[in-house]
C-alpha atoms as a PDB file:
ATOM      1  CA  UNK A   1     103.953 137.436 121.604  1.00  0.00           C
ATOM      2  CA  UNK A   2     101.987 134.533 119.440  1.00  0.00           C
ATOM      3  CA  UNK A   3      98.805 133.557 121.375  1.00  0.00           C
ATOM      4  CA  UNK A   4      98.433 130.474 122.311  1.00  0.00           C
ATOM      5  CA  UNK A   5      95.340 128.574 121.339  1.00  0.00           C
ATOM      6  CA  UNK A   6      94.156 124.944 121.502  1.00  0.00           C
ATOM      7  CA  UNK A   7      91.427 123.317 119.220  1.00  0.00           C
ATOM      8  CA  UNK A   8      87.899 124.448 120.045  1.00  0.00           C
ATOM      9  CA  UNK A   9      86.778 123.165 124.048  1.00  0.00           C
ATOM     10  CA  UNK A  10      84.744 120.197 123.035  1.00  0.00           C
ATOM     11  CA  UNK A  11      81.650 119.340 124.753  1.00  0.00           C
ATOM     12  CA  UNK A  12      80.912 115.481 126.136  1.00  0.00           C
ATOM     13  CA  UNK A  13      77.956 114.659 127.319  1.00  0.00           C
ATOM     14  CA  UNK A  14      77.253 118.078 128.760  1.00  0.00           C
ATOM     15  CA  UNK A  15      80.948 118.101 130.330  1.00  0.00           C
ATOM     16  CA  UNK A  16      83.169 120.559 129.183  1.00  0.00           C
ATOM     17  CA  UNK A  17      86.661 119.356 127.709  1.00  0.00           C
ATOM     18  CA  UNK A  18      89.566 121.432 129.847  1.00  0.00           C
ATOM     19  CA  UNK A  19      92.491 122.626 127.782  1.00  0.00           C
ATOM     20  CA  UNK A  20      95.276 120.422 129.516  1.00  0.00           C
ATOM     21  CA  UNK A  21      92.937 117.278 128.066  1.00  0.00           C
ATOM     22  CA  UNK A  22      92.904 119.059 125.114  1.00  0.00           C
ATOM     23  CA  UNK A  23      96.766 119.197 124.492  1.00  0.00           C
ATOM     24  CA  UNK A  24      96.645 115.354 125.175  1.00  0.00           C
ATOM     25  CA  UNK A  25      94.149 114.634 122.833  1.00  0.00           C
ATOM     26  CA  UNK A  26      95.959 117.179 120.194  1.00  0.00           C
ATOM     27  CA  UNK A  27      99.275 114.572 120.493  1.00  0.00           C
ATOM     28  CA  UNK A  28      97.027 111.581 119.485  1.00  0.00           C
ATOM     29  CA  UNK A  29      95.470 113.799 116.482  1.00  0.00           C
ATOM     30  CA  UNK A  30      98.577 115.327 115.097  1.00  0.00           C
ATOM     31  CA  UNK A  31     102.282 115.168 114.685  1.00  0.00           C
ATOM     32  CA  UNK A  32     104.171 118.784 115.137  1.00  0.00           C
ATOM     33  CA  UNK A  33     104.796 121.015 111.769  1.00  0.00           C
ATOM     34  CA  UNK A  34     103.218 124.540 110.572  1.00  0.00           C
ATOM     35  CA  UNK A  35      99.156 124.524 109.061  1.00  0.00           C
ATOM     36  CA  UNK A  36     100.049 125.377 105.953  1.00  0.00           C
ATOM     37  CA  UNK A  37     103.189 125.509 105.282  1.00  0.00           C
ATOM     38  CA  UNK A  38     102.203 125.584 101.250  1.00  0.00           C
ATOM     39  CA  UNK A  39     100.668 129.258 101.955  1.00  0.00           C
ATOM     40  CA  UNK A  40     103.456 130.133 103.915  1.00  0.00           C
ATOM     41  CA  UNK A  41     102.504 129.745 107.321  1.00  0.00           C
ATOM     42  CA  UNK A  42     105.354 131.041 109.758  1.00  0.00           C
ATOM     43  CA  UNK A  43     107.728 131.388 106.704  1.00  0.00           C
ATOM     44  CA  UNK A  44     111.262 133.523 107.919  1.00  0.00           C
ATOM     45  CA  UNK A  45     112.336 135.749 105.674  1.00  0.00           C
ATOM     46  CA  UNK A  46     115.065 138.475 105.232  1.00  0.00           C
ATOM     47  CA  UNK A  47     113.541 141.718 106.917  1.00  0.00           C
ATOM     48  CA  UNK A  48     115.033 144.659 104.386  1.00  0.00           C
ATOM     49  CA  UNK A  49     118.026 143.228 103.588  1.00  0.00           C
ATOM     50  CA  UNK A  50     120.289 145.783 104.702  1.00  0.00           C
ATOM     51  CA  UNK A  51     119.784 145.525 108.063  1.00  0.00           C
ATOM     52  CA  UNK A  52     120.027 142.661 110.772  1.00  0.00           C
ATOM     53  CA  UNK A  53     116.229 141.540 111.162  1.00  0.00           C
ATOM     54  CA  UNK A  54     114.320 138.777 109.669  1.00  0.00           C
ATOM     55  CA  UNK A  55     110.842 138.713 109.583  1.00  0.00           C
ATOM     56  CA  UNK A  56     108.028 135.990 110.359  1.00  0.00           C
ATOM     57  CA  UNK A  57     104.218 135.186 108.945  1.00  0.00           C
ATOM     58  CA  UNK A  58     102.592 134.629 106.109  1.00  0.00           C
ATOM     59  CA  UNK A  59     101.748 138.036 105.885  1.00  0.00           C
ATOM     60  CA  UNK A  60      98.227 137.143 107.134  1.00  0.00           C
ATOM     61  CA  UNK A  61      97.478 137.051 110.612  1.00  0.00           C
ATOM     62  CA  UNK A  62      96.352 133.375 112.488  1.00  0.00           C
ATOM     63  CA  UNK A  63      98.724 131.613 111.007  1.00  0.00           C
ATOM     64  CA  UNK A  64      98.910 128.144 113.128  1.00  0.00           C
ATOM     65  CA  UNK A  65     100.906 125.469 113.963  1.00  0.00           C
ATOM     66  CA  UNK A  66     101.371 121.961 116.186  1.00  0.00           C
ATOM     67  CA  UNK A  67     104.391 122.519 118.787  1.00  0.00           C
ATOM     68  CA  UNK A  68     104.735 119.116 120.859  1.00  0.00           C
ATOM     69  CA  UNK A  69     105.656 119.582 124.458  1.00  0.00           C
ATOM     70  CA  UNK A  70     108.912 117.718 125.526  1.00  0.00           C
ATOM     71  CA  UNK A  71     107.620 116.763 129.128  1.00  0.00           C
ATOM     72  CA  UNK A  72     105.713 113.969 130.204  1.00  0.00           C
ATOM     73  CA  UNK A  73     101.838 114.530 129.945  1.00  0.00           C
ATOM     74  CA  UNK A  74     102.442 117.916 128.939  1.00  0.00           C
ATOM     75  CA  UNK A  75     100.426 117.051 125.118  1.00  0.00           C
ATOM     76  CA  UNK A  76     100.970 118.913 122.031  1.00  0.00           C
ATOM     77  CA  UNK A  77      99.603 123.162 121.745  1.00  0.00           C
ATOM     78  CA  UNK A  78      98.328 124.767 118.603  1.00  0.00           C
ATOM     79  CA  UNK A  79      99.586 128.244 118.728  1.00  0.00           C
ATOM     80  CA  UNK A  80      98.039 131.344 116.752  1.00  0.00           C
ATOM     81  CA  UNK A  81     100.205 133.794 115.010  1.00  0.00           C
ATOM     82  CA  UNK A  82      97.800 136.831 115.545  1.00  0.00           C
ATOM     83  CA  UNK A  83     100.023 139.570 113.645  1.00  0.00           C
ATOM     84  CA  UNK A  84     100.530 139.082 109.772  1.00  0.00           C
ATOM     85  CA  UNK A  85     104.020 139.125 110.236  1.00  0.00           C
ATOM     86  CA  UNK A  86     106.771 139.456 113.292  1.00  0.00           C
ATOM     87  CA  UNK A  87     110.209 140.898 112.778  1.00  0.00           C
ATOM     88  CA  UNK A  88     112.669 139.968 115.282  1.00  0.00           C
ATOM     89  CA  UNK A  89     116.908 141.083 115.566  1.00  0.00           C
ATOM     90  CA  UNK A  90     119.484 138.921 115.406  1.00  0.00           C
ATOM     91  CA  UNK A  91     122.646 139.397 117.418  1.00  0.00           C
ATOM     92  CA  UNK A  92     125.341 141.412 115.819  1.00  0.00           C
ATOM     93  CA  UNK A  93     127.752 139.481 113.797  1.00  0.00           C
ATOM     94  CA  UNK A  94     131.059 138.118 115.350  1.00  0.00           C
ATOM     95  CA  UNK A  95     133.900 139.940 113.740  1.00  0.00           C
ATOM     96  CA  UNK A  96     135.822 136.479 113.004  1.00  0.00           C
ATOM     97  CA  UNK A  97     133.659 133.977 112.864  1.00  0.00           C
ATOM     98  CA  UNK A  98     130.489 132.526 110.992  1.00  0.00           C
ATOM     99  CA  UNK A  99     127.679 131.307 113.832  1.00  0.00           C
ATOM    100  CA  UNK A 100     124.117 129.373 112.834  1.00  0.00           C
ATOM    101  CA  UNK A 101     120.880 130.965 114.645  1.00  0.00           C
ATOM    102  CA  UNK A 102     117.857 129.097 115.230  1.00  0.00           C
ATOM    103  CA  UNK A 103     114.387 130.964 114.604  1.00  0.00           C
ATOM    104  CA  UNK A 104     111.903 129.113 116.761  1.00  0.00           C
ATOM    105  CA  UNK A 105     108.051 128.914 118.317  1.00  0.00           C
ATOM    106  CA  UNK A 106     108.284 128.106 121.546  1.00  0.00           C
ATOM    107  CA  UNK A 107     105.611 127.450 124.371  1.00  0.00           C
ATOM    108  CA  UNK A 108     106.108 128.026 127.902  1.00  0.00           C
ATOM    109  CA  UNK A 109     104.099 126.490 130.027  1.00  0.00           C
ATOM    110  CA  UNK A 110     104.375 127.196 133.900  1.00  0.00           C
ATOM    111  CA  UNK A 111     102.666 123.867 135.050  1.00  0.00           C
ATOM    112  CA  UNK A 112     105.650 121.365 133.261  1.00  0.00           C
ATOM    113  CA  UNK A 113     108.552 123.980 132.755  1.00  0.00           C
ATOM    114  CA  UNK A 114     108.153 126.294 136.378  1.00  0.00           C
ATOM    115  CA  UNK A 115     108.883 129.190 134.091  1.00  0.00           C
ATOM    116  CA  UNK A 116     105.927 131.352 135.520  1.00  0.00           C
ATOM    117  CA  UNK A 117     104.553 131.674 132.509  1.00  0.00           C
ATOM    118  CA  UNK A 118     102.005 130.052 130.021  1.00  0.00           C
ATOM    119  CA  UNK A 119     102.285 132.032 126.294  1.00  0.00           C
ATOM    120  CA  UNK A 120     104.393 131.096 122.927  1.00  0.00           C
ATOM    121  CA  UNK A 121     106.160 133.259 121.116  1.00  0.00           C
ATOM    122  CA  UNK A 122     108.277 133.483 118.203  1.00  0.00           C
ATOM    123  CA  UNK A 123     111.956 133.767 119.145  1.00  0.00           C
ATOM    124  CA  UNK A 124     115.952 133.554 118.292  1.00  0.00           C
ATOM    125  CA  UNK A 125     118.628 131.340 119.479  1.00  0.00           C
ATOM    126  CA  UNK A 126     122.371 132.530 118.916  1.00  0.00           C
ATOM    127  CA  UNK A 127     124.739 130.175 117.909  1.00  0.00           C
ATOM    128  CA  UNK A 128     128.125 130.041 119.118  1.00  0.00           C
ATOM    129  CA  UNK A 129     130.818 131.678 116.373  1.00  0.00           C
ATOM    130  CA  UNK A 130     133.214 129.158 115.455  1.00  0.00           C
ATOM    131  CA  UNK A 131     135.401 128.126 112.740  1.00  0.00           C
ATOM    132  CA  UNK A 132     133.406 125.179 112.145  1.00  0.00           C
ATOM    133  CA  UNK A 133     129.954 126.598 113.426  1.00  0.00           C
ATOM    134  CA  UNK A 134     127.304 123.803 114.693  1.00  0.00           C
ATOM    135  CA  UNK A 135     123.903 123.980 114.967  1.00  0.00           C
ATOM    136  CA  UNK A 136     122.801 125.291 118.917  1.00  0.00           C
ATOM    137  CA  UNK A 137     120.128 122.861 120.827  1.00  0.00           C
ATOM    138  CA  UNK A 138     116.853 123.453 120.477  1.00  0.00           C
ATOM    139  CA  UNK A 139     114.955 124.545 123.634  1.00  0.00           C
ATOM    140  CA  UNK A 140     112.229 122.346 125.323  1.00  0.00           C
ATOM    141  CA  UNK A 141     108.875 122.922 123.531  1.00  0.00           C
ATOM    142  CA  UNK A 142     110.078 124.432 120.337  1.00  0.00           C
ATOM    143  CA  UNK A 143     109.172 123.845 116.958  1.00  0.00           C
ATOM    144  CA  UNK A 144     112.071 124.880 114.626  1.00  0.00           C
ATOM    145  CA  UNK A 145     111.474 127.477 111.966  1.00  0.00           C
ATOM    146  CA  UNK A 146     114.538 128.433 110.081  1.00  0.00           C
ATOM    147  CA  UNK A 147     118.426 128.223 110.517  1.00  0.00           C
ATOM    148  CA  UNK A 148     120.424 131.470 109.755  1.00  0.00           C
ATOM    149  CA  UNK A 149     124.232 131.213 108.980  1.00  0.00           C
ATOM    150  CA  UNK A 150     125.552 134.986 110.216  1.00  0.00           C
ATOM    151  CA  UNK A 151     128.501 135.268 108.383  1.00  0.00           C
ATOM    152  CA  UNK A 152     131.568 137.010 109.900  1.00  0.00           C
ATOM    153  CA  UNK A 153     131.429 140.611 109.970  1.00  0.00           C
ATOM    154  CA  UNK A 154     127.951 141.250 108.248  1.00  0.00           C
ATOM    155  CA  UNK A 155     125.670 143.610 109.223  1.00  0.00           C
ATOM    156  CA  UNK A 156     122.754 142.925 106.730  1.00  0.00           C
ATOM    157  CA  UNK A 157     120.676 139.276 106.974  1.00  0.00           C
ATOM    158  CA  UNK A 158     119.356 138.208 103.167  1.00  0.00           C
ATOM    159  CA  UNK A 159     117.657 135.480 102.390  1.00  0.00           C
ATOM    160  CA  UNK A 160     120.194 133.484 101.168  1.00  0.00           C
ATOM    161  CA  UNK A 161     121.378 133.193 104.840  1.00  0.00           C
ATOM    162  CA  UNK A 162     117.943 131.715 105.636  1.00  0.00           C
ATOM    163  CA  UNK A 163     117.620 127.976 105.306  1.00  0.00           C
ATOM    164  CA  UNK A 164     113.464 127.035 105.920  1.00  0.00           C
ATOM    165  CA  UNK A 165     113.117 124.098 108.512  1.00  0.00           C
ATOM    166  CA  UNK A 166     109.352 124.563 108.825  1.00  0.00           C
ATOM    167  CA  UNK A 167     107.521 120.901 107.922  1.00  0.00           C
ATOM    168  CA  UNK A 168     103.665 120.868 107.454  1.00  0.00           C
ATOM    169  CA  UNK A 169     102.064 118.987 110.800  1.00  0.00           C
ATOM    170  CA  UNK A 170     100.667 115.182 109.446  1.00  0.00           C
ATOM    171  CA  UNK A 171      97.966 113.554 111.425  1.00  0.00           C
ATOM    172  CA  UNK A 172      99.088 110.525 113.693  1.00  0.00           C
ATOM    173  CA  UNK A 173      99.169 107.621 111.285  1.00  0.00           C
ATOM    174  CA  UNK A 174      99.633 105.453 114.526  1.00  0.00           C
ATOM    175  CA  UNK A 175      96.005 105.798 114.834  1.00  0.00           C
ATOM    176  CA  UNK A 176      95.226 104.262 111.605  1.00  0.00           C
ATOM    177  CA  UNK A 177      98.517 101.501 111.932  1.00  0.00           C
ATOM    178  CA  UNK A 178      97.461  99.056 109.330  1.00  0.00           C
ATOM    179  CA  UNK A 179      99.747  96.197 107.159  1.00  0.00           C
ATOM    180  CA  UNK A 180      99.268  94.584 104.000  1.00  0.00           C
ATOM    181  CA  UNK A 181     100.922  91.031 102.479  1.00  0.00           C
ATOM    182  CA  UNK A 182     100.593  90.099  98.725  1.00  0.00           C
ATOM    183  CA  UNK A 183     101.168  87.237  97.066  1.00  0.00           C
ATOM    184  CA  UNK A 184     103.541  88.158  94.304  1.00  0.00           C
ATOM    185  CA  UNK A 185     103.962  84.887  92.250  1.00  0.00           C
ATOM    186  CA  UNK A 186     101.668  82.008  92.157  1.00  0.00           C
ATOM    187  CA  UNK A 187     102.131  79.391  94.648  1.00  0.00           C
ATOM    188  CA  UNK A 188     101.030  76.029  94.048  1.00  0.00           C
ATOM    189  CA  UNK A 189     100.049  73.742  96.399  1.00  0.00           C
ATOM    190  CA  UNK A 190     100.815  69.490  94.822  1.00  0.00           C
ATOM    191  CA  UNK A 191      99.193  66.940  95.430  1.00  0.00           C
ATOM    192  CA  UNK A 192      99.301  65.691  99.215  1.00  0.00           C
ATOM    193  CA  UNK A 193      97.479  63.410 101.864  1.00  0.00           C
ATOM    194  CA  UNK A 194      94.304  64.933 103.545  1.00  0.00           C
ATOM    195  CA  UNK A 195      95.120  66.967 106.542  1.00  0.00           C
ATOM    196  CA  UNK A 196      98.228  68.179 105.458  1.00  0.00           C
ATOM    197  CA  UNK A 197      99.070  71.400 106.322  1.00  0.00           C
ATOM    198  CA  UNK A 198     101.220  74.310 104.333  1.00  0.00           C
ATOM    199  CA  UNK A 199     102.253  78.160 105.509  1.00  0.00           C
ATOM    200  CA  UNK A 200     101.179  80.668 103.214  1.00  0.00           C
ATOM    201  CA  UNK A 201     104.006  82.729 102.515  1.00  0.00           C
ATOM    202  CA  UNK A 202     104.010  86.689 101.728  1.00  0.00           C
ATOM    203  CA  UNK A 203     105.081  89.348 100.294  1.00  0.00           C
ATOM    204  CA  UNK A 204     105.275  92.650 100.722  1.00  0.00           C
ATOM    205  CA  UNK A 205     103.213  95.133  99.114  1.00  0.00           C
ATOM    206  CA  UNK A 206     103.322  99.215  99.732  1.00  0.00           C
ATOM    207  CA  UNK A 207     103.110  99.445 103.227  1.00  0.00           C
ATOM    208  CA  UNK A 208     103.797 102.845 105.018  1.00  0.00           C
ATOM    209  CA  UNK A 209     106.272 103.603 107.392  1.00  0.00           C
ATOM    210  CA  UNK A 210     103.330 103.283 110.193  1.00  0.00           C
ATOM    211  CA  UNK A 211     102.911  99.442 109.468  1.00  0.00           C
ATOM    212  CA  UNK A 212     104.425  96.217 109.688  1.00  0.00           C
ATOM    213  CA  UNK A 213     105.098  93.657 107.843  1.00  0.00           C
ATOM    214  CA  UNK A 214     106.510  89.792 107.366  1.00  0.00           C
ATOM    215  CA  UNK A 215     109.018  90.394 104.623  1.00  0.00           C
ATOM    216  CA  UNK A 216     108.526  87.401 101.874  1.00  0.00           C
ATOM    217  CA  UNK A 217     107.928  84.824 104.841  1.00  0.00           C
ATOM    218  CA  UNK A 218     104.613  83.009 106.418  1.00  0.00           C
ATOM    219  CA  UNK A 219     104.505  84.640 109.653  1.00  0.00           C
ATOM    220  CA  UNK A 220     104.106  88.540 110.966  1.00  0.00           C
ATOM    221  CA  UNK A 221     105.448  89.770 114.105  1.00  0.00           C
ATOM    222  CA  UNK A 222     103.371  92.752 116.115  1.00  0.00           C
ATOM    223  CA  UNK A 223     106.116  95.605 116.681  1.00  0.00           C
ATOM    224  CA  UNK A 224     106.068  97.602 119.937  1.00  0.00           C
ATOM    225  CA  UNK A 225     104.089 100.659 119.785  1.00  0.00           C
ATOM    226  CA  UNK A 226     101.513  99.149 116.891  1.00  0.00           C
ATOM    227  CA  UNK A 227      99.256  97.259 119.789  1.00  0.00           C
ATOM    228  CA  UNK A 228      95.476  97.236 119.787  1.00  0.00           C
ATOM    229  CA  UNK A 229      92.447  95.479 118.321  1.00  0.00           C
ATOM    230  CA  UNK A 230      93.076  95.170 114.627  1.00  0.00           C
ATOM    231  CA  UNK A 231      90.363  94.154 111.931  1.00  0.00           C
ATOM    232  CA  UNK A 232      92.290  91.327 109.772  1.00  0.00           C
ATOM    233  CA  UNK A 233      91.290  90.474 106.703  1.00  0.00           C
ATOM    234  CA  UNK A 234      91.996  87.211 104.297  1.00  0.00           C
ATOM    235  CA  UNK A 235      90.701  87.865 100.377  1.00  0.00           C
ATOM    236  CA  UNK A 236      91.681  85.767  97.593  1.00  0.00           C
ATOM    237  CA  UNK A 237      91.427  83.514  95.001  1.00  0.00           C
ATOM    238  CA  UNK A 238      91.989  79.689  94.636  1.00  0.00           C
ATOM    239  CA  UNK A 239      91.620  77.601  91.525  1.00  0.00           C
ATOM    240  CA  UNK A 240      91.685  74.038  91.279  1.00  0.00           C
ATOM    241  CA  UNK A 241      94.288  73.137  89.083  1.00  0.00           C
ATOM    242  CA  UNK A 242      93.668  69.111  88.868  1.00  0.00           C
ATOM    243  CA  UNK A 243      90.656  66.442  87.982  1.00  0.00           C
ATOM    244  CA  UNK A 244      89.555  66.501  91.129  1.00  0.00           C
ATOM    245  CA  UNK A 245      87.386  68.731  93.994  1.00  0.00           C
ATOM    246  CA  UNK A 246      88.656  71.714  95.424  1.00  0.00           C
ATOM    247  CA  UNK A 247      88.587  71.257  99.114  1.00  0.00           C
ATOM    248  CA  UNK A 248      89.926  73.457 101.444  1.00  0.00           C
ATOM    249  CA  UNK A 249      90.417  75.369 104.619  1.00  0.00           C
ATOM    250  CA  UNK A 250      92.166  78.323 105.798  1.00  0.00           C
ATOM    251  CA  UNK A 251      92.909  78.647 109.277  1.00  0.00           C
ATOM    252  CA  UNK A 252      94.291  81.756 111.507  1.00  0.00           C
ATOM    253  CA  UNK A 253      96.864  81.399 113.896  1.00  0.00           C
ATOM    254  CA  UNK A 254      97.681  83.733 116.578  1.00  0.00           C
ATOM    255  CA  UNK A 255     100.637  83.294 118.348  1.00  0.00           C
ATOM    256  CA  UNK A 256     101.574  79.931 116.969  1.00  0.00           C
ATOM    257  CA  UNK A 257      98.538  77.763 118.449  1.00  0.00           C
ATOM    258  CA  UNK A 258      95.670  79.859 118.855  1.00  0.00           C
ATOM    259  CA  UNK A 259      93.345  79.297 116.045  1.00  0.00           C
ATOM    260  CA  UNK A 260      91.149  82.518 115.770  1.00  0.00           C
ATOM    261  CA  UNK A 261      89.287  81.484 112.516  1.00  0.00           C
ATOM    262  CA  UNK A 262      88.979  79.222 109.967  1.00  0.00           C
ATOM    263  CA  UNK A 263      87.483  79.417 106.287  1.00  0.00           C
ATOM    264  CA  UNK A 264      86.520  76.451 104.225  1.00  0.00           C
ATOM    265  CA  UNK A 265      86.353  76.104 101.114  1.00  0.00           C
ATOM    266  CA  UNK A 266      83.416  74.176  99.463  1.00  0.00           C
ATOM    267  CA  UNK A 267      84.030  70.558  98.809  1.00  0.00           C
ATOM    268  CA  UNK A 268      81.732  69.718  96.220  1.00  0.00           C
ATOM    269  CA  UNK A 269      82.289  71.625  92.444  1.00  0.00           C
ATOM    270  CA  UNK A 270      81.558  69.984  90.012  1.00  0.00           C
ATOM    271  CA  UNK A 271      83.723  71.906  87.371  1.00  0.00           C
ATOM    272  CA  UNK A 272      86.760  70.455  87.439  1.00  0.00           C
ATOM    273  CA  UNK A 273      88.959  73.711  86.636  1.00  0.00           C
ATOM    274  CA  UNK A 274      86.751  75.713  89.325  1.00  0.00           C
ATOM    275  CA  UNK A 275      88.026  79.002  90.560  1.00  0.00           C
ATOM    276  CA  UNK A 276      86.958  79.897  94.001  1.00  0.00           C
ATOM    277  CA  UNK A 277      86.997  83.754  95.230  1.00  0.00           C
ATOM    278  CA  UNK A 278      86.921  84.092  99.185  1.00  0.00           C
ATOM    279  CA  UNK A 279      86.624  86.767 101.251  1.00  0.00           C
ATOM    280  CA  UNK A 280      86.724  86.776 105.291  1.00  0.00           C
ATOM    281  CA  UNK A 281      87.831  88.734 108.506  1.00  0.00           C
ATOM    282  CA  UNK A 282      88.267  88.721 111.676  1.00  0.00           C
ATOM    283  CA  UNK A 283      88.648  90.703 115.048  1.00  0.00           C
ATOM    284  CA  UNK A 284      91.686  90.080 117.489  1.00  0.00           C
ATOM    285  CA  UNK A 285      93.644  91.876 119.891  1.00  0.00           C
ATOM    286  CA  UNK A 286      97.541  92.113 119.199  1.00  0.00           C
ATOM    287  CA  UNK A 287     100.256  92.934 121.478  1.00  0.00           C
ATOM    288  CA  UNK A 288     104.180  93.694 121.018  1.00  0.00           C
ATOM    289  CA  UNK A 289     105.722  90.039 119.718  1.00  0.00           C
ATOM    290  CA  UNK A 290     102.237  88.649 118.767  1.00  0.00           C
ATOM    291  CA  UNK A 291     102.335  86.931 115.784  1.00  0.00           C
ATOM    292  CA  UNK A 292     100.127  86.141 112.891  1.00  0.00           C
ATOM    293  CA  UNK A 293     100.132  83.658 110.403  1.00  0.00           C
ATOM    294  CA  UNK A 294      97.696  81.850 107.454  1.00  0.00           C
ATOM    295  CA  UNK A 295      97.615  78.445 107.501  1.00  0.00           C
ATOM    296  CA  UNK A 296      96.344  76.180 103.972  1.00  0.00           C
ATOM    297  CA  UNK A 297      95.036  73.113 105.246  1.00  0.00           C
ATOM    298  CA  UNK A 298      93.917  69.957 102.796  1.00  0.00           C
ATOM    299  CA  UNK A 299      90.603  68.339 103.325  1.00  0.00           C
ATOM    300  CA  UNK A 300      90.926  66.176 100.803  1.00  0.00           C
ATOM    301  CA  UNK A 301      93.602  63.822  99.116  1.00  0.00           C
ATOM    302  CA  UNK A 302      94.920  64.390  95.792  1.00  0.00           C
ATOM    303  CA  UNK A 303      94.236  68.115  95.866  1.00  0.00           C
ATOM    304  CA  UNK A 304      96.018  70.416  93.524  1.00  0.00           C
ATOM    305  CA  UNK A 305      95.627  74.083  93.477  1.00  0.00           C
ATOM    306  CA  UNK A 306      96.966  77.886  93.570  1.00  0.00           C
ATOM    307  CA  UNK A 307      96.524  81.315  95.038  1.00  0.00           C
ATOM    308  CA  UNK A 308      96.492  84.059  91.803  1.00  0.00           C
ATOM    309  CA  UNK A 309      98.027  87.448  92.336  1.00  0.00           C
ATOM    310  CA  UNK A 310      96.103  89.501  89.164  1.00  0.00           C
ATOM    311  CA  UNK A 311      94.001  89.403  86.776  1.00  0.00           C
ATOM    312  CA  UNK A 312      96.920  87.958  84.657  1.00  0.00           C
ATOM    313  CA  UNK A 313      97.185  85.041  86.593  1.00  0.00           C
ATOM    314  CA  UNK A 314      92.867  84.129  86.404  1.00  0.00           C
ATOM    315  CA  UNK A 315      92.211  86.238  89.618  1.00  0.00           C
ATOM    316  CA  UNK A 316      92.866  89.265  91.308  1.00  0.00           C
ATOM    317  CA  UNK A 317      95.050  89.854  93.864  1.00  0.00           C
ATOM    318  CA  UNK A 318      95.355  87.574  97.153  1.00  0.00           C
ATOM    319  CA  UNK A 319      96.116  89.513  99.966  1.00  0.00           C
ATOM    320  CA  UNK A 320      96.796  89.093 104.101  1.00  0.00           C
ATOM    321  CA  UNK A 321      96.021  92.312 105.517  1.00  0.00           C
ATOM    322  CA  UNK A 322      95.027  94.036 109.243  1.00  0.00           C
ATOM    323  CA  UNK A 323      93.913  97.602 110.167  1.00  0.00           C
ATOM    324  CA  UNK A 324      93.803  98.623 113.725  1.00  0.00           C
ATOM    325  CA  UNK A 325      90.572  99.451 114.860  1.00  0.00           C
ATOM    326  CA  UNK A 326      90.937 100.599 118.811  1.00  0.00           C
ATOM    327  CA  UNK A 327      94.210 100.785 120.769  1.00  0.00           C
END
């Protein structure tokens, strides 16, 4: 039996944090995989090799890992491996047919799964034998460990029938959701009549998997699951590209007509070639659809200038970006 163990009770305010709030709190930290997977945390391996046992552990005992319960509310456990290393059997081999096992850490907990009891423990799953074997389901609360193909007629397990499935636990990017636009060419912006307005358009620039993103157009869309009060940023450069003053304003627009902020540009440089950096942000709450978009507006006439993406280009590089702060 693997004990089961939560990160340490926390103490607010002189109250006590109860393990069931802990497990909740664990799901928003942490995504489910082995600590230390590197220093072979949980690692299967073949037992002797001649016989029909695999064994489990680094070989030093606590090692941990993130299971996530399947059940509403149920939050994600941190089980301890308290031995150095488990050996468990696996079923005899079907005289016909190869079968896949599943080597797993599961969690019962009575409370969500009614199965009178509340431990993990490391355990098999036997496959069905077939001449086209599948992998069997994964129970409710498991984290998967290994897959074992038990050939036909065998009566020894070896490592090469062991095929690792273990994945190191990640922290819950969600938490830290963030996006990032670039301007990857220089835009200009000709000469026009005062008050004209332009979109600035974007690019894309090495956002994670956790983000989101406008693709090379003006406007971002809020994807469900990404909500909350996000920090947005605008940082730049401009540079006046004509015999005239560089007068501007940037303006940001949340869901099409709701102007959040607005940034001007001074009015009054006397070098005609002026480059102007700018740097400003904002705080605004976003919700699934939302959408967010920089607007270039003229404040005067005959105005003539771009946005730079490097230092190649006189500037470094203008960027849209938004980091949530709070859910």
């Amino acid at each position: 039996m693997v004990a089961t163990a939560t990160l340490l009770t926390r103490d607010i305010q002189g109250e006590s944090l109860n393990a069931a709030t802990d497990r909740l709190v664990n799901e928003l930290a942490f995504n489910e995989g082995v600590v230390d997977k590197a220093g072979n945390s949980f690692q299967v391996l073949q037992n002797l090799g001649t016989d029909m046992n695999v064994k489990i552990g680094s070989g030093t005992a606590f090692d941990r890992a993130v299971v996530k319960g399947d059940l509403a509310g149920q939050g994600s456990f941190i089980p301890e491996h308290q031995n150095a290393t488990q050996v468990i059997a696996v079923a005899a081999s079907d005289p016909t047919n190869n079968r896949i096992d599943l080597v797993i850490l599961r969690v019962y907990d009575d409370t969500f799964d009614s199965s009178t009891d509340d431990f993990s423990d490391l355990e098999l799953v036997t496959g069905t034998p077939s001449g086209s074997p599948v992998v069997p389901a994964l129970p409710s609360t498991a984290l998967l460990l290994a897959e074992i193909l038990v050939v036909a007629a065998v009566t020894q397990i070896v490592n090469g029938d062991i095929t690792d499935k273990r994945l190191d636990y990640t922290l819950v990017q969600g938490l830290f959701a963030g996006w990032q636009l670039e301007k990857n060419v220089d835009v200009l912006y000709d000469t026009g009549a005062a008050g004209l307005e332009t979109d600035v358009a974007w690019e894309v620039e090495d956002l994670d998997s956790h983000g989101f993103h406008s693709g090379s157009s003006a406007v971002i869309t809020v994807p469900a699951g990404l909500e909350g009060f996000y920090q947005v940023h605008f940082v730049g450069m401009a540079k006046s590209t004509a015999a005239d003053q560089l007068a501007s304003q940037f303006i940001l627009v949340h869901n099409s007509t709701n102007v959040v902020a607005t940034f001007h540009e001074p009015s009054d440089l006397s070098n005609l070639q002026a480059t102007m950096n700018h740097t400003i942000s904002w705080i605004v709450k976003l919700v699934a659809t939302d959408t967010l978009k920089i607007i270039n507006k003229r404040l005067s006439t005959d105005e003539d200038f771009s946005l730079f993406e490097d230092a190649a280009s006189q500037g470094p590089v203008t960027y849209f970006s938004g980091h949530r702060i709070a859910r």
